[in-house]
N, C-alpha and C. Protein backbone atom coordinates (compact mmCIF):
# COMPACT_ATOMS: atom_id res chain seq x y z
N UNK A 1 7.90 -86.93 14.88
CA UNK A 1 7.64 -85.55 15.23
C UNK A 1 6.16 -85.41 15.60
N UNK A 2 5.76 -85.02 16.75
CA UNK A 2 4.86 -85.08 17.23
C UNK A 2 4.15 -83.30 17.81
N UNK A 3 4.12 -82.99 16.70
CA UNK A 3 3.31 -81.24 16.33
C UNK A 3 2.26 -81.41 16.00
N UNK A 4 1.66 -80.23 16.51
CA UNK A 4 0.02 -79.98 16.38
C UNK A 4 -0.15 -78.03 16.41
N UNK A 5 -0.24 -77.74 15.53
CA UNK A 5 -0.67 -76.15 15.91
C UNK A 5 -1.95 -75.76 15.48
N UNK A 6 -2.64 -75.55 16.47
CA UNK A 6 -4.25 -74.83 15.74
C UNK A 6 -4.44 -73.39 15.98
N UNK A 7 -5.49 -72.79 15.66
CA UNK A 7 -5.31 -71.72 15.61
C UNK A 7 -7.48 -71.09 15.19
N UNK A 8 -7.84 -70.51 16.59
CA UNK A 8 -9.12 -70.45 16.61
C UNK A 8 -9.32 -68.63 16.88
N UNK A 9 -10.32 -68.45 15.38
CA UNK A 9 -10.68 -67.16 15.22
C UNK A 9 -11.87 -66.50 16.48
N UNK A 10 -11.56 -66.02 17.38
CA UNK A 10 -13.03 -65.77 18.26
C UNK A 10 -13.73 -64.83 18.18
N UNK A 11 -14.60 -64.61 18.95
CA UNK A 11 -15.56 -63.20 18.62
C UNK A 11 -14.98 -62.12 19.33
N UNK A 12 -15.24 -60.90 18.54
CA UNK A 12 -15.47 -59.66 19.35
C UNK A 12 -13.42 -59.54 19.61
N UNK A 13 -12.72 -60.07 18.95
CA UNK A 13 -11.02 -59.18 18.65
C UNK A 13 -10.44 -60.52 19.59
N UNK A 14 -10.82 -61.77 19.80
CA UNK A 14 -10.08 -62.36 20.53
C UNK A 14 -9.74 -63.12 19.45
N UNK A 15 -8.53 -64.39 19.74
CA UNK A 15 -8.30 -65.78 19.23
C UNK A 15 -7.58 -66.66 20.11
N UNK A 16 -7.27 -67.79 19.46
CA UNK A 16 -6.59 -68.66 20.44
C UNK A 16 -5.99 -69.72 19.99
N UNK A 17 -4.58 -69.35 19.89
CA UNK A 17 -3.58 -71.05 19.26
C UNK A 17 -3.44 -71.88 20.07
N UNK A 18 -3.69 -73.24 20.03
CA UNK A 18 -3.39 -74.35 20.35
C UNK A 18 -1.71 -74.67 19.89
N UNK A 19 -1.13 -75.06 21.00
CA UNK A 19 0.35 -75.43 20.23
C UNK A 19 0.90 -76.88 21.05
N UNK A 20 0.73 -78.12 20.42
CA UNK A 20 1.62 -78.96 21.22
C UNK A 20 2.17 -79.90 20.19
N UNK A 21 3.39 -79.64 21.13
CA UNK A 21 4.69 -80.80 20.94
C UNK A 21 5.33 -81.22 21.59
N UNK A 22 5.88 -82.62 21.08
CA UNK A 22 6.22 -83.49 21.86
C UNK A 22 6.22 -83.80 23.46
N UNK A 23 4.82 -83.57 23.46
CA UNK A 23 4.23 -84.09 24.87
C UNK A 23 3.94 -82.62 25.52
N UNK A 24 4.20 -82.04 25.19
CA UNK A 24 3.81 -80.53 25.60
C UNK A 24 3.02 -79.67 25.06
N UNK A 25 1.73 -78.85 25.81
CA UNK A 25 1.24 -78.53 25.15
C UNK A 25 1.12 -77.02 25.50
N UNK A 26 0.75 -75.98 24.90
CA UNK A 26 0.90 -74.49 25.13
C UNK A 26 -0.74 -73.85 24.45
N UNK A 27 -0.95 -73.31 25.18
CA UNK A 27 -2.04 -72.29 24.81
C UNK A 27 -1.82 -70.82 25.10
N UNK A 28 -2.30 -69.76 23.54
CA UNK A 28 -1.98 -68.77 23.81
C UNK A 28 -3.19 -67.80 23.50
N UNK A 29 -4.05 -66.72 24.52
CA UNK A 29 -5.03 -65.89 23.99
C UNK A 29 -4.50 -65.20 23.69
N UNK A 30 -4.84 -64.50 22.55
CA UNK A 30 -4.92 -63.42 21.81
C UNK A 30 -5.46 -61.90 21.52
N UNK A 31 -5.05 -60.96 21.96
CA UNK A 31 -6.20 -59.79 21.50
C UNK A 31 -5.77 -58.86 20.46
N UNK A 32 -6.65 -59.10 20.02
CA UNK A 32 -6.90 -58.24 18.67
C UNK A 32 -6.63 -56.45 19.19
N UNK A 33 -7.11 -55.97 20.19
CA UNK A 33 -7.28 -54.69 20.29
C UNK A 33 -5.90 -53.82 19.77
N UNK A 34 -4.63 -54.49 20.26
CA UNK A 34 -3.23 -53.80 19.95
C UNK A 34 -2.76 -53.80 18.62
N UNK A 35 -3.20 -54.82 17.62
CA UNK A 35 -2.54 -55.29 16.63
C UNK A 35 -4.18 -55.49 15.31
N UNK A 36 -4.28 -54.84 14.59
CA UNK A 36 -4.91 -55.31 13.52
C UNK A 36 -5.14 -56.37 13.14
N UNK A 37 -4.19 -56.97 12.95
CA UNK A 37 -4.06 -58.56 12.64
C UNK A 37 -3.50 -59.84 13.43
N UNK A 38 -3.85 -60.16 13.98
CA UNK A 38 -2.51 -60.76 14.51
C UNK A 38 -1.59 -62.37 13.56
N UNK A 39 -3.44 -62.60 12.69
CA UNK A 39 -3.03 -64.02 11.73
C UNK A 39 -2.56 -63.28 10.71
N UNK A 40 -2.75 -61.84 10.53
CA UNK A 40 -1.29 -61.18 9.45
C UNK A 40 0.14 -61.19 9.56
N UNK A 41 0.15 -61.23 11.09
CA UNK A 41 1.57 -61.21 11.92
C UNK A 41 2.44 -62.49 11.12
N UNK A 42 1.29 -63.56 11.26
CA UNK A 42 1.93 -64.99 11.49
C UNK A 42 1.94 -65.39 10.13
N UNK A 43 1.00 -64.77 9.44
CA UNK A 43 1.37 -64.81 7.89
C UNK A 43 2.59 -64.40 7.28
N UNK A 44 2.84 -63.23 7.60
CA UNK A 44 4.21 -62.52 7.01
C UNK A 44 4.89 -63.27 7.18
N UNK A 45 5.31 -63.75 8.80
CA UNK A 45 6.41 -64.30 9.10
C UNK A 45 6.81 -65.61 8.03
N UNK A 46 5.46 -66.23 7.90
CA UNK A 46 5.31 -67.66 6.70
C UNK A 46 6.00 -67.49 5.54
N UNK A 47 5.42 -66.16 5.22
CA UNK A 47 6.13 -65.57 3.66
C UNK A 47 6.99 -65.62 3.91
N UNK A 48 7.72 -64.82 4.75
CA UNK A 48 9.24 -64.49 4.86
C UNK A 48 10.21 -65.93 4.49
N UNK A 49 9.52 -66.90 5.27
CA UNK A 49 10.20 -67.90 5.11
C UNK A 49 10.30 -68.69 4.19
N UNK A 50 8.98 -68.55 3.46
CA UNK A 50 8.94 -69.07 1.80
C UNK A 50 10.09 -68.48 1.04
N UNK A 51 9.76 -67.17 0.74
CA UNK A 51 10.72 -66.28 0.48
C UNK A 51 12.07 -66.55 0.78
N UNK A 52 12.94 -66.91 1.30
CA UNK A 52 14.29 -67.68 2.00
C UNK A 52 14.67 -66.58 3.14
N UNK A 53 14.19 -65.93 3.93
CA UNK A 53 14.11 -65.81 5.13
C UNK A 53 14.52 -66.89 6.24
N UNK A 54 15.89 -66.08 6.87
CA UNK A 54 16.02 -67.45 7.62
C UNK A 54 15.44 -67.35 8.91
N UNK A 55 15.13 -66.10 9.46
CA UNK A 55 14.44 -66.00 10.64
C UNK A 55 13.28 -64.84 10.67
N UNK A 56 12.31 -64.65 11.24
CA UNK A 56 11.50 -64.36 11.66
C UNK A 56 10.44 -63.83 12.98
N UNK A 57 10.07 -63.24 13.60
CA UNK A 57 9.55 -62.97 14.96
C UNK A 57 8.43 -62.17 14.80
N UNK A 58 7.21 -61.52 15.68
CA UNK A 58 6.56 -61.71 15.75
C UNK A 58 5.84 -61.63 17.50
N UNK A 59 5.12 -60.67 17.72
CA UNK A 59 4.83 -60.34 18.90
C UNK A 59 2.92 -60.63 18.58
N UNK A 60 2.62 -61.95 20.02
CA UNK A 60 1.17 -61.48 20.22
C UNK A 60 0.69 -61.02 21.47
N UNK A 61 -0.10 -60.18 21.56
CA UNK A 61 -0.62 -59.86 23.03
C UNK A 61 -1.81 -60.09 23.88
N UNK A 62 -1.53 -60.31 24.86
CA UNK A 62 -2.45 -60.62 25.21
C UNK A 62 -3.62 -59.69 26.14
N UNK A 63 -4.14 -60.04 27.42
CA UNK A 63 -4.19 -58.72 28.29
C UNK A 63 -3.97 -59.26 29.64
N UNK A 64 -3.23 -59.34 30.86
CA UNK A 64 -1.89 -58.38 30.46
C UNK A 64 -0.82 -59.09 29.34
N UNK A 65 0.55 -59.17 28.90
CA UNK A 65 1.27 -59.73 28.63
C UNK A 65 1.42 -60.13 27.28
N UNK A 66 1.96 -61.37 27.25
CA UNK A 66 1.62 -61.49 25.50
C UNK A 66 2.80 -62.42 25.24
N UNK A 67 2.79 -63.12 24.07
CA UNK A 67 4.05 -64.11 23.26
C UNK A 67 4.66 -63.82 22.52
N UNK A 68 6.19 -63.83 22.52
CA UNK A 68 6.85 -63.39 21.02
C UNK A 68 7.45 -64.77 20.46
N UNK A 69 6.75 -64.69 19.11
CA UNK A 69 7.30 -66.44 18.23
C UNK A 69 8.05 -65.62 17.61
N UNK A 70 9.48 -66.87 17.16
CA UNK A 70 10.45 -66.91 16.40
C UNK A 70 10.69 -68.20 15.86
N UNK A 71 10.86 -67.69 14.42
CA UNK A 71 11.16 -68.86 13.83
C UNK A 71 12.02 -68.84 12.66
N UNK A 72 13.30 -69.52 13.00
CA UNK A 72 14.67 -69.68 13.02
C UNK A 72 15.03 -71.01 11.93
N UNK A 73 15.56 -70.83 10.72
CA UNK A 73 15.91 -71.63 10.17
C UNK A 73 17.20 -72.27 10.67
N UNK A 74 17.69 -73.51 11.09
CA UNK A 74 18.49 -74.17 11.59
C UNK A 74 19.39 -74.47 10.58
N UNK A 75 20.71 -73.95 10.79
CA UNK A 75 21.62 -73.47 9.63
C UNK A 75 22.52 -75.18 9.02
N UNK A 76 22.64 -76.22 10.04
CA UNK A 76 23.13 -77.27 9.33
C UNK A 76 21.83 -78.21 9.06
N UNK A 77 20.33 -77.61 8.99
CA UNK A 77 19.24 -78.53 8.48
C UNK A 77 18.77 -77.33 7.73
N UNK A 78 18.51 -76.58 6.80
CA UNK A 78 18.10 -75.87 6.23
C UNK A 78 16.89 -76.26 5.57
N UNK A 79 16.12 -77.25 5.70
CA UNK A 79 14.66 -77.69 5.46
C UNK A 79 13.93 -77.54 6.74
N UNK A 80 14.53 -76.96 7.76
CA UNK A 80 14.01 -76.89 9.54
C UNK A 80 14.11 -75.79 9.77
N UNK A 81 13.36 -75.51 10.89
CA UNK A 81 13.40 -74.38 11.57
C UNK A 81 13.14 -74.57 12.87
N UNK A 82 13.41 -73.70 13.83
CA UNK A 82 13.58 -73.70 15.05
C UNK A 82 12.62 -73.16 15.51
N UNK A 83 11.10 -73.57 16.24
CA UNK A 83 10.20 -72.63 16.49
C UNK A 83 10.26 -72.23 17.81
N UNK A 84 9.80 -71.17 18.39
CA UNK A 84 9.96 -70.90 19.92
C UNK A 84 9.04 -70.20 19.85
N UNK A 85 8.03 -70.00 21.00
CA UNK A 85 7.29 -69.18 21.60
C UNK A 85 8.08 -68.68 23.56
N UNK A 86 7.86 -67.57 23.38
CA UNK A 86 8.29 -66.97 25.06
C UNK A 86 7.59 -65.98 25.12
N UNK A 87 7.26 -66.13 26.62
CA UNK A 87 6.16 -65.41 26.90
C UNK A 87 6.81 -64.25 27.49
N UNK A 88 6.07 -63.21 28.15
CA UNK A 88 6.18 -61.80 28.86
C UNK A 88 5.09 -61.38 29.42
N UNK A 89 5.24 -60.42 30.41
CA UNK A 89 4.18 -59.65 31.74
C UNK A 89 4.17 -58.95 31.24
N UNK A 90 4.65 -58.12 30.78
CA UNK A 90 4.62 -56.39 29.78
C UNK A 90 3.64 -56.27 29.36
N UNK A 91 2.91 -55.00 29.58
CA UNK A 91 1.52 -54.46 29.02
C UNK A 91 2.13 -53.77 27.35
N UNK A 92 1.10 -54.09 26.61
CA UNK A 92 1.33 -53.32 25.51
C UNK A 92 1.71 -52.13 25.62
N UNK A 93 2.96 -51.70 24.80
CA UNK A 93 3.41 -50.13 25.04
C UNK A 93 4.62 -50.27 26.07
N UNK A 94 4.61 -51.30 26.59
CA UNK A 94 5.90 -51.18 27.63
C UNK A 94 7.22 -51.93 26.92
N UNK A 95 8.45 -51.75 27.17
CA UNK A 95 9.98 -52.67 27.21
C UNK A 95 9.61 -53.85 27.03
N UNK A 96 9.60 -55.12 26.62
CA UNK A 96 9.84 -56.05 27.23
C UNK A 96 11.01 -56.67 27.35
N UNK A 97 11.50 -56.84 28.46
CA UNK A 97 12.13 -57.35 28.79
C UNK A 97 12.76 -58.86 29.47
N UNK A 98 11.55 -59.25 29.94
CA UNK A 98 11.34 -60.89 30.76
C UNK A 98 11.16 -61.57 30.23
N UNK A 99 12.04 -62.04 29.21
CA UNK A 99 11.08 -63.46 27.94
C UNK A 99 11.55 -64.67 28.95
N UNK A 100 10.50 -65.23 28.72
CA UNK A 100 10.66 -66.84 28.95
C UNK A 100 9.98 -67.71 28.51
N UNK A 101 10.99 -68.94 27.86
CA UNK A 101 10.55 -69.85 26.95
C UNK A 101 8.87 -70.67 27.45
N UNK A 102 8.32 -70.95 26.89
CA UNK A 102 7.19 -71.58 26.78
C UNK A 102 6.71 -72.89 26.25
N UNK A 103 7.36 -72.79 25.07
CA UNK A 103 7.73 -74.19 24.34
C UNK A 103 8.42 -73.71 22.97
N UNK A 104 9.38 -74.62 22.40
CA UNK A 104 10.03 -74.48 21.32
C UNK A 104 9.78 -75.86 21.03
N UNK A 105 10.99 -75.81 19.57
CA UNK A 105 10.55 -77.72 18.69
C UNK A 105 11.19 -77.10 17.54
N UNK A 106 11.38 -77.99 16.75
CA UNK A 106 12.44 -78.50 15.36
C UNK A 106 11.08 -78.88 14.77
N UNK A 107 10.67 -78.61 13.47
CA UNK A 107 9.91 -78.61 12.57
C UNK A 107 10.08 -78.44 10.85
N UNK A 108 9.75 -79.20 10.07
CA UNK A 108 10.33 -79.08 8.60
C UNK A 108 9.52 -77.80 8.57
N UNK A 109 10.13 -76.93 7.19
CA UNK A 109 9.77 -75.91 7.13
C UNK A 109 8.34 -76.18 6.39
N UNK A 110 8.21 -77.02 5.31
CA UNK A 110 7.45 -78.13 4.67
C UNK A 110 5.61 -78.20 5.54
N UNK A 111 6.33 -78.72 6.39
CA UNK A 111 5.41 -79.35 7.33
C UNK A 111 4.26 -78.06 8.27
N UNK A 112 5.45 -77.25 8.63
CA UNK A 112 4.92 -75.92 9.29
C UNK A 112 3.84 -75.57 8.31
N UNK A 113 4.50 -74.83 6.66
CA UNK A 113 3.50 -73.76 6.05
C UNK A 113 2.69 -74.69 5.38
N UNK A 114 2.21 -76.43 5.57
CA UNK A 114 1.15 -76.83 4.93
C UNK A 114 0.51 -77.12 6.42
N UNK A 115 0.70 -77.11 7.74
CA UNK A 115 -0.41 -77.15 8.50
C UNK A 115 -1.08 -75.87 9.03
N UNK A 116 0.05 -74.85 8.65
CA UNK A 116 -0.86 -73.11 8.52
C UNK A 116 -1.65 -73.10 7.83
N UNK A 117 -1.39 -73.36 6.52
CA UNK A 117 -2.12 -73.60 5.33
C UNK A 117 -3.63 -73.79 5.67
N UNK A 118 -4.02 -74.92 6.39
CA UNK A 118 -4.84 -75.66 6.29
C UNK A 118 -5.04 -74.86 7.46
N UNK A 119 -4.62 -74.25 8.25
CA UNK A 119 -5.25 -74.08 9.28
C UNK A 119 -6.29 -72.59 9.01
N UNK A 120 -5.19 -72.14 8.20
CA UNK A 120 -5.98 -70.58 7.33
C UNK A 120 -7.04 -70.72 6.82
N UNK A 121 -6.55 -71.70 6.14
CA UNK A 121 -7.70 -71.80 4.80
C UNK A 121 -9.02 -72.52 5.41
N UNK A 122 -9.26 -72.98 6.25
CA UNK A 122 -10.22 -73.23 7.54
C UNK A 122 -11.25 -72.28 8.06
N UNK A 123 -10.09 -71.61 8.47
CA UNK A 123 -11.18 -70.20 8.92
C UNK A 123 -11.25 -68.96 7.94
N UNK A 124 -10.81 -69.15 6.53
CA UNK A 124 -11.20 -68.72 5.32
C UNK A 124 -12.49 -68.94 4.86
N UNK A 125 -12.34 -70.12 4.66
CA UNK A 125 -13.65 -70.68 4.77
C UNK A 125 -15.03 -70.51 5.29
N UNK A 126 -14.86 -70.57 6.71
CA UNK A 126 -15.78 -70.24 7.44
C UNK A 126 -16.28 -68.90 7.64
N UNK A 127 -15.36 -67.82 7.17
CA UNK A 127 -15.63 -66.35 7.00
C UNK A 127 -16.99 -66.35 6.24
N UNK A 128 -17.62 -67.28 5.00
CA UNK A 128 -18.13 -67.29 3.49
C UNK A 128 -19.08 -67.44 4.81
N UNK A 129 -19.69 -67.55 5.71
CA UNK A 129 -20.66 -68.19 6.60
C UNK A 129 -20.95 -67.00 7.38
N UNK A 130 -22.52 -66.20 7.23
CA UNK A 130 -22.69 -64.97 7.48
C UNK A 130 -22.80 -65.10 8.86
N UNK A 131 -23.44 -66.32 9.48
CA UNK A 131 -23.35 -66.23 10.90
C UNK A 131 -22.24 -66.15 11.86
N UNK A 132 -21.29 -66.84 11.02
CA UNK A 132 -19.65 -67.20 11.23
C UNK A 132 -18.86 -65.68 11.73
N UNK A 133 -18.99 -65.22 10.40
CA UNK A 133 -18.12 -64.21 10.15
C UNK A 133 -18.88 -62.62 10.65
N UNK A 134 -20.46 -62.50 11.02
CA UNK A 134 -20.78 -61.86 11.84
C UNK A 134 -20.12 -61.10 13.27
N UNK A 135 -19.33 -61.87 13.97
CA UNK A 135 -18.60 -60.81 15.19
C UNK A 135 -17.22 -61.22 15.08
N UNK A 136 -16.92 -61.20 13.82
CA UNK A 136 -15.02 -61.87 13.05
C UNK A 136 -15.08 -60.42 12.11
N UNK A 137 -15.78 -59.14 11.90
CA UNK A 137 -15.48 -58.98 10.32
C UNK A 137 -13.93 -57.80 10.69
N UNK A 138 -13.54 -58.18 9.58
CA UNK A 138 -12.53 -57.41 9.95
C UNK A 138 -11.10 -57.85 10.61
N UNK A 139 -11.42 -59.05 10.91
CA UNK A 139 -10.87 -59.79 11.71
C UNK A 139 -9.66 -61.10 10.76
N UNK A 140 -10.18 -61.20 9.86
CA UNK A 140 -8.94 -62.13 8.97
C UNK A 140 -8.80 -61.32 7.73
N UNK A 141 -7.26 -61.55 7.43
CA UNK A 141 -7.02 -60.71 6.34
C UNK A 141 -6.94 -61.55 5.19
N UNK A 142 -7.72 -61.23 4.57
CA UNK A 142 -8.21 -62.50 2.95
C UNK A 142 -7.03 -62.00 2.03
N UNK A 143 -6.74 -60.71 1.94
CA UNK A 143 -5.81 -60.02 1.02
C UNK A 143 -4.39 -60.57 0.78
N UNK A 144 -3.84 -60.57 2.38
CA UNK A 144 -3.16 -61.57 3.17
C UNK A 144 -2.96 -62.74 2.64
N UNK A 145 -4.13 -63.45 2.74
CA UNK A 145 -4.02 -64.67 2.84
C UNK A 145 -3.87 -65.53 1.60
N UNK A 146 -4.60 -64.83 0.28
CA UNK A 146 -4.49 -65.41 -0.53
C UNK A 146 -2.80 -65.15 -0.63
N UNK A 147 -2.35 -64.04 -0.45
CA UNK A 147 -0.90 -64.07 -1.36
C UNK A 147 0.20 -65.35 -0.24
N UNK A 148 -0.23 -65.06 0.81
CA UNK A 148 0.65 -66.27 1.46
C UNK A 148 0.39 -67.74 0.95
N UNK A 149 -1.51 -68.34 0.60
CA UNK A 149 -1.83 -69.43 0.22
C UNK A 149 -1.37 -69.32 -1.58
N UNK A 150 -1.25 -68.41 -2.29
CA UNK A 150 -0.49 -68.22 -3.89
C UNK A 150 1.35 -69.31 -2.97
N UNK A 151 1.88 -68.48 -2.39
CA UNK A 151 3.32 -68.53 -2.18
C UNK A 151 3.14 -70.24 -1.57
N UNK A 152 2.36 -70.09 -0.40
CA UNK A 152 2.39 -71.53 0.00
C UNK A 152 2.50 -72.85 -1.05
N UNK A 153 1.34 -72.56 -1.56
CA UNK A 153 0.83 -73.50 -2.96
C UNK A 153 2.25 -73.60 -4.01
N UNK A 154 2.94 -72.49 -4.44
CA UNK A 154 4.09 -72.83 -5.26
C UNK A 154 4.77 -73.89 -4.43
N UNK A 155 5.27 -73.07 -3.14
CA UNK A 155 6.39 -73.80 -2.31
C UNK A 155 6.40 -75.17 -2.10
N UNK A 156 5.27 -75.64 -2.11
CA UNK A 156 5.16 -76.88 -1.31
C UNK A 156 4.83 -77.87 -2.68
N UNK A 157 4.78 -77.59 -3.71
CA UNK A 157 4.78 -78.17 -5.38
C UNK A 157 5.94 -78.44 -5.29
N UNK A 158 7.17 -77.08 -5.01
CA UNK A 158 8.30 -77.51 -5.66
C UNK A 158 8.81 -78.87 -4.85
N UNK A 159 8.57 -78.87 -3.49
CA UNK A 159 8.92 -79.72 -2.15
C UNK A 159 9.03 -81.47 -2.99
């Protein structure tokens, strides 16, 4: 299995996930302006799935347009999930209607919430860094995060 997801906090309401698999790779900007959070978005969805949530979704936007992830527990692998990103032209506030796939992939569920994990707890980190977290504030939800990294941390003990 050949996954990679990163995930970069930027200045001033932007970010930017890195996503590749298996030979494919996807990049998605981010704006903060529509959505408060958007690494809250992707948090919940995590919980949910800790939690035994079998699916999940999740809208980010961009300007114009934007990505909706889903992530789908795969009912005869129930340690997997089905990830998909599809994109859309739709301005915030509009229908969307035009999804189209972008990249999807089969991923342990395991594997997913310990490379979020690490990917959070990264730019957790770097928040503690006044220069860092200077044109970020406001921008990651710590409140968030600990209770997803509490849930993560059980989950992946019991694993």
């Amino acid at each position: 299995m050949k996954i990679n997801i990163s995930y970069y906090l930027d200045e001033h309401g932007w970010s930017t996930c890195w996503i590749y698999a298996n030979g494919r790779f996807h990049e998605i900007s981010i704006t903060h302006i529509f959505q408060e959070a958007p690494i809250e978005e992707f948090l919940n969805s995590l919980i949910g799935i800790i939690k035994g949530d079998t699916e999940r979704q999740f809208i980010w936007y961009g300007e114009p347009g934007g990505e909706q992830i889903s992530i789908k527990e795969i009912p005869n692998k129930k340690h997997m999930v089905h990830f998909k990103v599809e994109g859309f032209a739709e301005d915030y506030g509009e229908q969307i209607i035009d999804l189209e796939t972008s990249i999807e992939f089969e991923i342990k569920k395991q594997q997913l919430i310990r490379m979020m994990y690490f990917e959070f707890k990264k730019i957790n980190e770097l928040m503690k860094d006044k220069h860092y977290e200077e044109n970020r504030k406001n921008e990651f939800p710590f409140k968030r995060f600990r209770e997803f990294e509490k849930n993560a941390i059980k989950y992946l003990e019991m694993k």
